[in-house]
C-alpha atoms as a PDB file:
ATOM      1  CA  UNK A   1       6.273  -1.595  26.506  1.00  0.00           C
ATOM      2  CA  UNK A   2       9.268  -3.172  24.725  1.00  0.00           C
ATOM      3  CA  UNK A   3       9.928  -2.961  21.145  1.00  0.00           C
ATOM      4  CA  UNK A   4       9.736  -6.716  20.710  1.00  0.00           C
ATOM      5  CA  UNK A   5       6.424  -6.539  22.514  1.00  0.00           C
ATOM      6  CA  UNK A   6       5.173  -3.465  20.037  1.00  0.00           C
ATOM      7  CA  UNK A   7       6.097  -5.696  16.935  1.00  0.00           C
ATOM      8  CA  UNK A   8       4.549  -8.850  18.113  1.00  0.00           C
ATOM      9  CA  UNK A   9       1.259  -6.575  18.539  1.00  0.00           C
ATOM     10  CA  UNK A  10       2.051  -5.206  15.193  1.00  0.00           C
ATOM     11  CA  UNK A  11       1.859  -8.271  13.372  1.00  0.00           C
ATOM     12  CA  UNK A  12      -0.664 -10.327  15.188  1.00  0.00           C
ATOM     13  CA  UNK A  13      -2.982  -6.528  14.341  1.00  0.00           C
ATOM     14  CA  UNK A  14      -2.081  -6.979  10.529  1.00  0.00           C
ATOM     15  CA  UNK A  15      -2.977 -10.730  10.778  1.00  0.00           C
ATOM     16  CA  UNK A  16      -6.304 -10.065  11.773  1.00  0.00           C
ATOM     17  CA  UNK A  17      -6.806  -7.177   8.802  1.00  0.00           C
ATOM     18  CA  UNK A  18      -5.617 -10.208   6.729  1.00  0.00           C
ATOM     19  CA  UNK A  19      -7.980 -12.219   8.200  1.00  0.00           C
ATOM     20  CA  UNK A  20     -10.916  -9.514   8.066  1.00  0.00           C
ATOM     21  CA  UNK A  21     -10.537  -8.709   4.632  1.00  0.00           C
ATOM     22  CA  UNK A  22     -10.375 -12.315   3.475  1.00  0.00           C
ATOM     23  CA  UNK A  23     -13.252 -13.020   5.466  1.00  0.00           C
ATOM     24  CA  UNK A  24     -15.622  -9.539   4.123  1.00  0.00           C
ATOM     25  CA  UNK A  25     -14.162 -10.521   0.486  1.00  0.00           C
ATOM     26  CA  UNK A  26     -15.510 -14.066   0.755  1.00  0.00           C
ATOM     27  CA  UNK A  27     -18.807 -12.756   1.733  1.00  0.00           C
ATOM     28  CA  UNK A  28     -18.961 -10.485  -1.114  1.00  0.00           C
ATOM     29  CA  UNK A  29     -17.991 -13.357  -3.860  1.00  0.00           C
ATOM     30  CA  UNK A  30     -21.157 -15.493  -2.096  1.00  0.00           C
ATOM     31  CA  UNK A  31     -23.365 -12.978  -1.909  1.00  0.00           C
ATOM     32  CA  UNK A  32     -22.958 -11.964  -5.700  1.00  0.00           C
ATOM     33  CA  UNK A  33     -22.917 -16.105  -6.865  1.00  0.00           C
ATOM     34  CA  UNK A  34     -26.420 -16.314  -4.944  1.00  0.00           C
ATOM     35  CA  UNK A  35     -27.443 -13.101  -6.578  1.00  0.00           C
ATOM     36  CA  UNK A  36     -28.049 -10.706  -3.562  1.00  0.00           C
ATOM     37  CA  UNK A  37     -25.715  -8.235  -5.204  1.00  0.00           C
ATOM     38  CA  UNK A  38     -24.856  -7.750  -8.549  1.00  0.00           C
ATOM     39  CA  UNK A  39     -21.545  -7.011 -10.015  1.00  0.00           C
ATOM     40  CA  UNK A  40     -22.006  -3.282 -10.253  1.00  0.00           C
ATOM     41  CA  UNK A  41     -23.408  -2.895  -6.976  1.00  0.00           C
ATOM     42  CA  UNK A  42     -20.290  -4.531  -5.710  1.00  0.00           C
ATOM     43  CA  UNK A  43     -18.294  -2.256  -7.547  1.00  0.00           C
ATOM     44  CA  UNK A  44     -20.097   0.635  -5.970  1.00  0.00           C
ATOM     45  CA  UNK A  45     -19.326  -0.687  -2.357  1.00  0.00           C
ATOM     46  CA  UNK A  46     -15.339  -1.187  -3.410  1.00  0.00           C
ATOM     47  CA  UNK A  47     -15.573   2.473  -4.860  1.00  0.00           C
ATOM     48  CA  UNK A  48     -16.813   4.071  -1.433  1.00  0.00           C
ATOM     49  CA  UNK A  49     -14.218   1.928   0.261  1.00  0.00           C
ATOM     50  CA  UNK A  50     -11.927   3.348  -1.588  1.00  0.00           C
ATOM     51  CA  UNK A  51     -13.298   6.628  -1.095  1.00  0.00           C
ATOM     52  CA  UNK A  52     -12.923   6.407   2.509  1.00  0.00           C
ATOM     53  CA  UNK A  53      -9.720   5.016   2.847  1.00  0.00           C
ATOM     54  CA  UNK A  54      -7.945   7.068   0.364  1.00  0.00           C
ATOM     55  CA  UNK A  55      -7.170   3.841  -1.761  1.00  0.00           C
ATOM     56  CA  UNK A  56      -7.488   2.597  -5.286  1.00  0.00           C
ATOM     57  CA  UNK A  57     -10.938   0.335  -5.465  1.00  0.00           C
ATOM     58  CA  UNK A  58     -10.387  -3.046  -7.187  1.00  0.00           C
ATOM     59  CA  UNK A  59     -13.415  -4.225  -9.846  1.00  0.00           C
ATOM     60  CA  UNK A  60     -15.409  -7.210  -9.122  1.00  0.00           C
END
C-alpha cells in the first residue's frame, strides 16, 4: 500500500468518526428534548465515555 493510499484511508476513517459522533450527539440532544433522558443521566453516559477512552467528558 502507498502512502498516498494510507492517507486517503486515513481521512475518509476520521470523516466517518466525524460523522458518527455528530450523528450519536444528535441522538442524545433528541432524546433529552423528548425527555427519555435527563440531563444528568446524559452526563453519566459522557462520564463512562470518558472513562473508557481515557478522555475528558463534556457536560450536557
Amino acid at each position: 500500500m502507498s502512502a498516498s493510499t494510507t492517507d486517503e484511508d486515513i481521512r475518509s476513517e476520521r470523516a466517518e468518526l466525524h460523522f458518527l459522533a455528530a450523528l450519536v450527539e444528535e441522538l442524545m440532544r433528541k432524546m433529552r428534548v423528548a425527555g427519555v433522558l435527563s440531563q444528568a443521566e446524559l452526563n453519566e453516559i459522557e462520564q463512562a465515555v470518558a472513562q473508557r477512552l481515557g478522555g475528558t467528558p463534556r457536560a450536557w
